[in-house]
PDB file of N, CA and C in Angstrom:
ATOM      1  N   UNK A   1       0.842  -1.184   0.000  1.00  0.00           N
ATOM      2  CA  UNK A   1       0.000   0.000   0.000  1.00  0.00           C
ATOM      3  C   UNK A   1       0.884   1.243   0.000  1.00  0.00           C
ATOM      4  N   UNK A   2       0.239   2.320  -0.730  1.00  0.00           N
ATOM      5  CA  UNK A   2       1.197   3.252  -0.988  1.00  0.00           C
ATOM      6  C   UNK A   2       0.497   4.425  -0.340  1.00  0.00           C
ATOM      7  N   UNK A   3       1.039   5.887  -0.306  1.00  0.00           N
ATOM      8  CA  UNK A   3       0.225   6.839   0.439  1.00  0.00           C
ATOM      9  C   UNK A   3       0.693   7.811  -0.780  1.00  0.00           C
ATOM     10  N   UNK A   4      -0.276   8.111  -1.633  1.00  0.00           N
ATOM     11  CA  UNK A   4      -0.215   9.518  -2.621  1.00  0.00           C
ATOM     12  C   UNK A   4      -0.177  10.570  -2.082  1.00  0.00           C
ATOM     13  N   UNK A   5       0.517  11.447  -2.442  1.00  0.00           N
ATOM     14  CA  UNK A   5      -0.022  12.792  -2.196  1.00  0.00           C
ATOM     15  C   UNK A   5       0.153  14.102  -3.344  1.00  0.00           C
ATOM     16  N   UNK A   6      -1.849  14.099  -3.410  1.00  0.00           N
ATOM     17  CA  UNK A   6      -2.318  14.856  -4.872  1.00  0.00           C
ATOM     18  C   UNK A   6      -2.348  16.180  -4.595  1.00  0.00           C
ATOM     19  N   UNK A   7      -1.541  16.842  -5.118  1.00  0.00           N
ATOM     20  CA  UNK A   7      -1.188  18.910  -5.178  1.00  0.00           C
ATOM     21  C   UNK A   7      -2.132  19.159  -6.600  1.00  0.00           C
ATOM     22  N   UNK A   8      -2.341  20.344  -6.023  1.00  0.00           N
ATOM     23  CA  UNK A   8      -2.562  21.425  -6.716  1.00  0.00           C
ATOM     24  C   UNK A   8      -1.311  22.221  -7.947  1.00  0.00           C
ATOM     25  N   UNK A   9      -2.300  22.149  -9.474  1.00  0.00           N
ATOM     26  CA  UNK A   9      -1.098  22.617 -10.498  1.00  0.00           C
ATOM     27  C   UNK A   9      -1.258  24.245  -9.987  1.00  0.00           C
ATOM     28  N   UNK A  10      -2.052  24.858  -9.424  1.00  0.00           N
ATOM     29  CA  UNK A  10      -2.120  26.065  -9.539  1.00  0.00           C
ATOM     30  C   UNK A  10      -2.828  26.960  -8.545  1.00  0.00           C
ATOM     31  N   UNK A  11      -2.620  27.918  -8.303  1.00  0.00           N
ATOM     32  CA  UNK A  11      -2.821  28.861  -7.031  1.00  0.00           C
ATOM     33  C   UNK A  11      -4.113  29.326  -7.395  1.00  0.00           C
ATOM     34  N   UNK A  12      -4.847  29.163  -6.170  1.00  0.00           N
ATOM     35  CA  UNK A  12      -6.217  29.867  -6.424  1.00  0.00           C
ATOM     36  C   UNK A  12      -7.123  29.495  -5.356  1.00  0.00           C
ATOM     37  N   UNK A  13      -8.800  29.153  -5.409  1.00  0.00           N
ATOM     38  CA  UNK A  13      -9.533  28.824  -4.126  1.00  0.00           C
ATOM     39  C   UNK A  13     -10.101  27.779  -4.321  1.00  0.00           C
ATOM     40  N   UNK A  14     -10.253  27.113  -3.252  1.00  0.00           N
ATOM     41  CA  UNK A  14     -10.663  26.169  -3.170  1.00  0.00           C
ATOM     42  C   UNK A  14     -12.187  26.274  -3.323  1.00  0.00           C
ATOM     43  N   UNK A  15     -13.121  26.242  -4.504  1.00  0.00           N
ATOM     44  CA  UNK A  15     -14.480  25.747  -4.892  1.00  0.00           C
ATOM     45  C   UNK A  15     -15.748  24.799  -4.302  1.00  0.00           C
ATOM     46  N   UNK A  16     -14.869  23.755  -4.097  1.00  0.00           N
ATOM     47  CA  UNK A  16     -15.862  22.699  -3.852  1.00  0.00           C
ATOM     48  C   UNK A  16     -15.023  21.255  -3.893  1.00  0.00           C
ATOM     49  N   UNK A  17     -15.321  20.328  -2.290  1.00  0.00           N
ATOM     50  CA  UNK A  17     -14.724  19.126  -2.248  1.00  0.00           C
ATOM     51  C   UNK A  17     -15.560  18.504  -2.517  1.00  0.00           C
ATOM     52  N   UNK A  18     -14.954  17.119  -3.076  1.00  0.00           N
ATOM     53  CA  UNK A  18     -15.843  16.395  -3.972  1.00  0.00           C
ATOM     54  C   UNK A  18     -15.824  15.422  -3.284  1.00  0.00           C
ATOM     55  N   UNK A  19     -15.040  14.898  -2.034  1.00  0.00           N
ATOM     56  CA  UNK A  19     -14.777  13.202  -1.705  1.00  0.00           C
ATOM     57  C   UNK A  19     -14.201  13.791   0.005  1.00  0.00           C
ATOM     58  N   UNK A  20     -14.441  12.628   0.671  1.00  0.00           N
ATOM     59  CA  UNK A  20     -14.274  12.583   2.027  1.00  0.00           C
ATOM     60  C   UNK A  20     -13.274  11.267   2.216  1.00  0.00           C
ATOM     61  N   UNK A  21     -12.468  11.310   3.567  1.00  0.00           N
ATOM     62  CA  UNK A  21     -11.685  10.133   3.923  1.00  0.00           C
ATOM     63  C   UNK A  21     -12.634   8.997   3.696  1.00  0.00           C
ATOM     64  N   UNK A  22     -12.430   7.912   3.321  1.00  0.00           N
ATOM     65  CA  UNK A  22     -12.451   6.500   2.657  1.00  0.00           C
ATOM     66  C   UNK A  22     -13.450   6.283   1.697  1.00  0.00           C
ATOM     67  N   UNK A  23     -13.780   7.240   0.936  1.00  0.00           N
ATOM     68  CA  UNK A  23     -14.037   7.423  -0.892  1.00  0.00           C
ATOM     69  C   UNK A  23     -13.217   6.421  -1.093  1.00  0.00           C
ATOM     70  N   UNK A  24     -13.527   5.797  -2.108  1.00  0.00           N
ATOM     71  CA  UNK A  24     -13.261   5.093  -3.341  1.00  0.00           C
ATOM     72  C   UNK A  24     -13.204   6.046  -4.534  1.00  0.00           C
ATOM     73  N   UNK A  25     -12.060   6.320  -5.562  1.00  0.00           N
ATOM     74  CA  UNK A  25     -12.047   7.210  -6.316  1.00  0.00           C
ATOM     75  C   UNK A  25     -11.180   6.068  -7.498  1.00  0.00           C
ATOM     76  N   UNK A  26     -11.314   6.331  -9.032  1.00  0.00           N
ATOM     77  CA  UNK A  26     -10.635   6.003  -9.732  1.00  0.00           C
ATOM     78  C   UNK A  26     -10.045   6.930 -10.802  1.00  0.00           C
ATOM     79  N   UNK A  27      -9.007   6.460 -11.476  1.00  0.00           N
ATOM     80  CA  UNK A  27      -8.084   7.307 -11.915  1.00  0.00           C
ATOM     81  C   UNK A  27      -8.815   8.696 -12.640  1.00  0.00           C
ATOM     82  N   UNK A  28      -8.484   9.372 -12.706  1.00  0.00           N
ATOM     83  CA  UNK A  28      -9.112  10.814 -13.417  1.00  0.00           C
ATOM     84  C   UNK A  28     -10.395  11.162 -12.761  1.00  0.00           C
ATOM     85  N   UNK A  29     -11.079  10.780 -11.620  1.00  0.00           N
ATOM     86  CA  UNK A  29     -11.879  11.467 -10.603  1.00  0.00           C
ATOM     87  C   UNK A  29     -11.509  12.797 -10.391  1.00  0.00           C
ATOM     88  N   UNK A  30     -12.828  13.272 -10.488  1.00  0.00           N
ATOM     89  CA  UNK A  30     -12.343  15.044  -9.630  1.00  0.00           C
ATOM     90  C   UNK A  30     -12.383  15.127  -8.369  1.00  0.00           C
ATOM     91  N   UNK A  31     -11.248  15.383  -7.769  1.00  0.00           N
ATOM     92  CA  UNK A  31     -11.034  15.305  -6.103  1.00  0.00           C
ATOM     93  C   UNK A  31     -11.601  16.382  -5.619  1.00  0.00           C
ATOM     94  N   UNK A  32     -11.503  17.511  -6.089  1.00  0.00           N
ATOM     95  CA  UNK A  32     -11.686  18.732  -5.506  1.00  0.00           C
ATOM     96  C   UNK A  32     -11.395  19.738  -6.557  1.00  0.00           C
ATOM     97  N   UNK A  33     -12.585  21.227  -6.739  1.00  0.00           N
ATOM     98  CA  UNK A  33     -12.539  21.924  -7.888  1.00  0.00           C
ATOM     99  C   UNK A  33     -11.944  22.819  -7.453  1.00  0.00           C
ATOM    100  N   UNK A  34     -10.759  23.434  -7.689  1.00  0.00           N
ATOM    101  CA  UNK A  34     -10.316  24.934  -7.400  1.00  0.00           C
ATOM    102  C   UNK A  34     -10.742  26.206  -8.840  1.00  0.00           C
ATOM    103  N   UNK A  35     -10.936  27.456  -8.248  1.00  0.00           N
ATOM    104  CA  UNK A  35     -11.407  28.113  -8.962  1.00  0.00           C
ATOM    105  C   UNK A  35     -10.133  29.301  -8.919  1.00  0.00           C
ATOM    106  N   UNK A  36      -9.577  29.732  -9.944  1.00  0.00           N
ATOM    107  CA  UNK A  36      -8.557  30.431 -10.391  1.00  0.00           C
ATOM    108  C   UNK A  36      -9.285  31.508 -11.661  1.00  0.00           C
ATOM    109  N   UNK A  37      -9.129  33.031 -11.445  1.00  0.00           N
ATOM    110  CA  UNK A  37      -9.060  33.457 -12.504  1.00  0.00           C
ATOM    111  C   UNK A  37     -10.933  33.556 -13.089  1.00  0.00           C
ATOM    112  N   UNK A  38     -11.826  33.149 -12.083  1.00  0.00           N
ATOM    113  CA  UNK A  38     -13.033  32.930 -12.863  1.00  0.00           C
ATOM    114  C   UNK A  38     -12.755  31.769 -13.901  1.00  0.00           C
ATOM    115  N   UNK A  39     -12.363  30.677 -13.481  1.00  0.00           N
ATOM    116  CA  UNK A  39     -12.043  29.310 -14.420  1.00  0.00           C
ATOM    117  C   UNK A  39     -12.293  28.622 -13.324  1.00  0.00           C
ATOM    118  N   UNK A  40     -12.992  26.994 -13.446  1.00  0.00           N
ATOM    119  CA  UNK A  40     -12.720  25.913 -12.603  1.00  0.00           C
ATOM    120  C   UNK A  40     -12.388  24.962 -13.035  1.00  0.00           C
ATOM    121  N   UNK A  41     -11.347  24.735 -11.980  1.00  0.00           N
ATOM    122  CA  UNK A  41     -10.178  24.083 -12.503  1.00  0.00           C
ATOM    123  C   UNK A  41     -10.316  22.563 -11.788  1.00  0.00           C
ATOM    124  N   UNK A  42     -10.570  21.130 -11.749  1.00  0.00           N
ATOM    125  CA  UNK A  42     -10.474  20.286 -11.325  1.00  0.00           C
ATOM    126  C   UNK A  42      -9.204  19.800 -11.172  1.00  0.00           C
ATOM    127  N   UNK A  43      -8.941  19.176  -9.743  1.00  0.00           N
ATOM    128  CA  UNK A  43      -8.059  18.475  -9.162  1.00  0.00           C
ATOM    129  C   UNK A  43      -8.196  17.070  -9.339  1.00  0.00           C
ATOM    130  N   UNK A  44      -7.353  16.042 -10.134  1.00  0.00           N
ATOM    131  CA  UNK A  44      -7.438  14.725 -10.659  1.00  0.00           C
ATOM    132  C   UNK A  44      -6.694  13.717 -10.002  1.00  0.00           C
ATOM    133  N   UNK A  45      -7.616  12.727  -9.746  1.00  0.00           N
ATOM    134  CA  UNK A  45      -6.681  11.465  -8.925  1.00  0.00           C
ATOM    135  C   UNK A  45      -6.020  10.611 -10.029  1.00  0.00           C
ATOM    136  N   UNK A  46      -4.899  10.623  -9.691  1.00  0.00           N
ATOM    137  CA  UNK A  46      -4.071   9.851 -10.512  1.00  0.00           C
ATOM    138  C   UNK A  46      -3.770   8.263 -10.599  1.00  0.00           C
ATOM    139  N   UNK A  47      -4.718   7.982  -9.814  1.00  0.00           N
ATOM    140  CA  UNK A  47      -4.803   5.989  -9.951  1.00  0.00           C
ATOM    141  C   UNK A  47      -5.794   5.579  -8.834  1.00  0.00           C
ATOM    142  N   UNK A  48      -6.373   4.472  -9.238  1.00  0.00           N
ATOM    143  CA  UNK A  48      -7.432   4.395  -8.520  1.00  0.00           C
ATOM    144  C   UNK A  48      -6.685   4.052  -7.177  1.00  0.00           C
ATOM    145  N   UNK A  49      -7.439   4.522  -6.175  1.00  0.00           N
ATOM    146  CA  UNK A  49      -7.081   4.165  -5.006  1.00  0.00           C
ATOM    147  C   UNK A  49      -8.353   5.109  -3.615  1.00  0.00           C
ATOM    148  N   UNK A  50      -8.014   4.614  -2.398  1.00  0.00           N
ATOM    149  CA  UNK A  50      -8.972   5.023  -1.132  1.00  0.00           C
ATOM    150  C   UNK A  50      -8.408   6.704  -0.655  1.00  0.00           C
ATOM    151  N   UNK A  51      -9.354   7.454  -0.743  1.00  0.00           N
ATOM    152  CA  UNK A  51      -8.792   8.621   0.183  1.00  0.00           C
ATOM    153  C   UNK A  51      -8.565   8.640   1.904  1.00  0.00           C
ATOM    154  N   UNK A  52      -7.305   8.821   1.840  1.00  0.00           N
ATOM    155  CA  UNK A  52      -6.946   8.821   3.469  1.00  0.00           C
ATOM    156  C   UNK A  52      -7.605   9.803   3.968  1.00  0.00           C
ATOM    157  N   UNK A  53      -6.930  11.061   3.166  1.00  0.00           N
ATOM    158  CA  UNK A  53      -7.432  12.640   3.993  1.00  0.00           C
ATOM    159  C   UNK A  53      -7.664  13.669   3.071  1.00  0.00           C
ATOM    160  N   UNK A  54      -8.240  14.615   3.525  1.00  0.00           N
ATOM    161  CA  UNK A  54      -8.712  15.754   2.461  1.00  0.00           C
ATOM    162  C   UNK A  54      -8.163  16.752   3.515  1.00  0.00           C
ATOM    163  N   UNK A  55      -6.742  18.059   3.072  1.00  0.00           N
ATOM    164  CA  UNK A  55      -6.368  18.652   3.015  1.00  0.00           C
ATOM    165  C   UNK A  55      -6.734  20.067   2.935  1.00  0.00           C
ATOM    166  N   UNK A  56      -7.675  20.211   2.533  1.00  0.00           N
ATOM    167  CA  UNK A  56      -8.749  21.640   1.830  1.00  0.00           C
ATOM    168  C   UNK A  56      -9.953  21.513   2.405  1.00  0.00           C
ATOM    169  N   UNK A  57     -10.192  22.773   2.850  1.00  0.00           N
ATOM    170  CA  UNK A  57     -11.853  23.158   2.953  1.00  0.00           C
ATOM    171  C   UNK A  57     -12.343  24.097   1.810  1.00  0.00           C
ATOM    172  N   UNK A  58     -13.606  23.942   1.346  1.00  0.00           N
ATOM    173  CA  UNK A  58     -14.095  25.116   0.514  1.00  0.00           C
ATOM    174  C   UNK A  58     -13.787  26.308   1.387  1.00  0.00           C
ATOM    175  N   UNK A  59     -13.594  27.209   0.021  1.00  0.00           N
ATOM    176  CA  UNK A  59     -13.328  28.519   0.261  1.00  0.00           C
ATOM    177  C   UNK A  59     -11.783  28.965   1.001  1.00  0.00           C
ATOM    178  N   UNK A  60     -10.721  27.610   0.999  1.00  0.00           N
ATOM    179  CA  UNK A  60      -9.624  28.107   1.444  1.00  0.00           C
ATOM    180  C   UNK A  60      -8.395  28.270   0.039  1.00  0.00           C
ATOM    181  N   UNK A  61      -8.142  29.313   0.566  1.00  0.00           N
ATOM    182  CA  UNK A  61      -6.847  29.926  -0.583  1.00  0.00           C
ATOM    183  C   UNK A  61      -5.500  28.887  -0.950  1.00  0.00           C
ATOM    184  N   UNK A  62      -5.131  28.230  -1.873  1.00  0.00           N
ATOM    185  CA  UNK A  62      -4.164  27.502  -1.539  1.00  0.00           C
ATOM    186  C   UNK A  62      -3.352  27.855  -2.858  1.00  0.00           C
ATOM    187  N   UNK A  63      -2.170  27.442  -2.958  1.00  0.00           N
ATOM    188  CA  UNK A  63      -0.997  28.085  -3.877  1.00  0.00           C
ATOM    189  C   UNK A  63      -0.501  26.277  -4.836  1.00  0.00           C
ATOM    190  N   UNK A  64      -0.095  26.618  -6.113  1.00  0.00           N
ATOM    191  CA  UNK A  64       0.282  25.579  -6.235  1.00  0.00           C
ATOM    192  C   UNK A  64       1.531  24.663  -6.063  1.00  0.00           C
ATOM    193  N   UNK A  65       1.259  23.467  -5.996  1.00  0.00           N
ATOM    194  CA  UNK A  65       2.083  22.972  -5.164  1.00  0.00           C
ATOM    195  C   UNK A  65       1.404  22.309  -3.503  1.00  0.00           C
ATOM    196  N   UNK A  66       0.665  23.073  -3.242  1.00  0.00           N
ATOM    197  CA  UNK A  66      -0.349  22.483  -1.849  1.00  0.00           C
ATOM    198  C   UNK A  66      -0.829  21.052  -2.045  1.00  0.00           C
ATOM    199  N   UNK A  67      -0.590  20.500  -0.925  1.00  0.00           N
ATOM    200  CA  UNK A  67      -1.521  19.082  -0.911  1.00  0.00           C
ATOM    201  C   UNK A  67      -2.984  19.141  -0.719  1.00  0.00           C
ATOM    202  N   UNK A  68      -3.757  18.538  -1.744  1.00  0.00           N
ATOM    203  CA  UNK A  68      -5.095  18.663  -1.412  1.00  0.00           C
ATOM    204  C   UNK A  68      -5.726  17.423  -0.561  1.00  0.00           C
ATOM    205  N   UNK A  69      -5.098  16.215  -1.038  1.00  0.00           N
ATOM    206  CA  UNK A  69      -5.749  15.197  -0.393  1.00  0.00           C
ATOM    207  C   UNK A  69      -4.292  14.017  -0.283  1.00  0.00           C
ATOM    208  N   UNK A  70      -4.723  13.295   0.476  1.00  0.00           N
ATOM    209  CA  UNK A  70      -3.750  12.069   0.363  1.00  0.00           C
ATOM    210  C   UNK A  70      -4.766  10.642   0.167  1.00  0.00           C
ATOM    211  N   UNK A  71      -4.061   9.474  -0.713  1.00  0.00           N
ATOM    212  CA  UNK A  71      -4.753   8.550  -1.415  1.00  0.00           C
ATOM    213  C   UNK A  71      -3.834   7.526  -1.144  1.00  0.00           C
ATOM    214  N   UNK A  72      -5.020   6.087  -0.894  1.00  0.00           N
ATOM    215  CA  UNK A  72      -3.909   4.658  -0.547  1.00  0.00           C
ATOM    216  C   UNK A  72      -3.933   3.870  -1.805  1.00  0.00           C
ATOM    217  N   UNK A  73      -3.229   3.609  -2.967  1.00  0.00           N
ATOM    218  CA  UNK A  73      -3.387   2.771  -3.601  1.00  0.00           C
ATOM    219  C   UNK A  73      -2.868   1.737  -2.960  1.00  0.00           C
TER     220      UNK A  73
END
């Protein structure tokens, strides 16, 4: 078992979480939408696997590079 940890490509706010600790998510799921710029931008899980933790609340500011969630494949 492995422990992911899915960042953010880009600085902006956090929109809307999509998944809670022990979701089931598969690859290209939207984890969480950040909104940059009047654009929303989805955050993508990169292999299927269980969410440990969610990192972000709506409406918090985060930069890219931030961890949004961590995932167990």
């Amino acid at each position: 078992m492995t422990a992911l940890s899915i960042t953010s490509d880009i600085t902006g706010t956090v929109w809307k979480v999509l998944i809670k600790p022990g979701d089931k998510v598969e690859e290209d799921d939207a984890l969480v939408i950040l909104e940059s710029m009047k654009m929303e931008i989805p955050v993508l899980a990169t292999e299927a696997a269980t969410v440990l933790e969610v990192r972000v609340t709506e409406g918090q500011a985060i930069s890219e590079g931030d961890v949004v969630a961590v995932l167990e494949a």
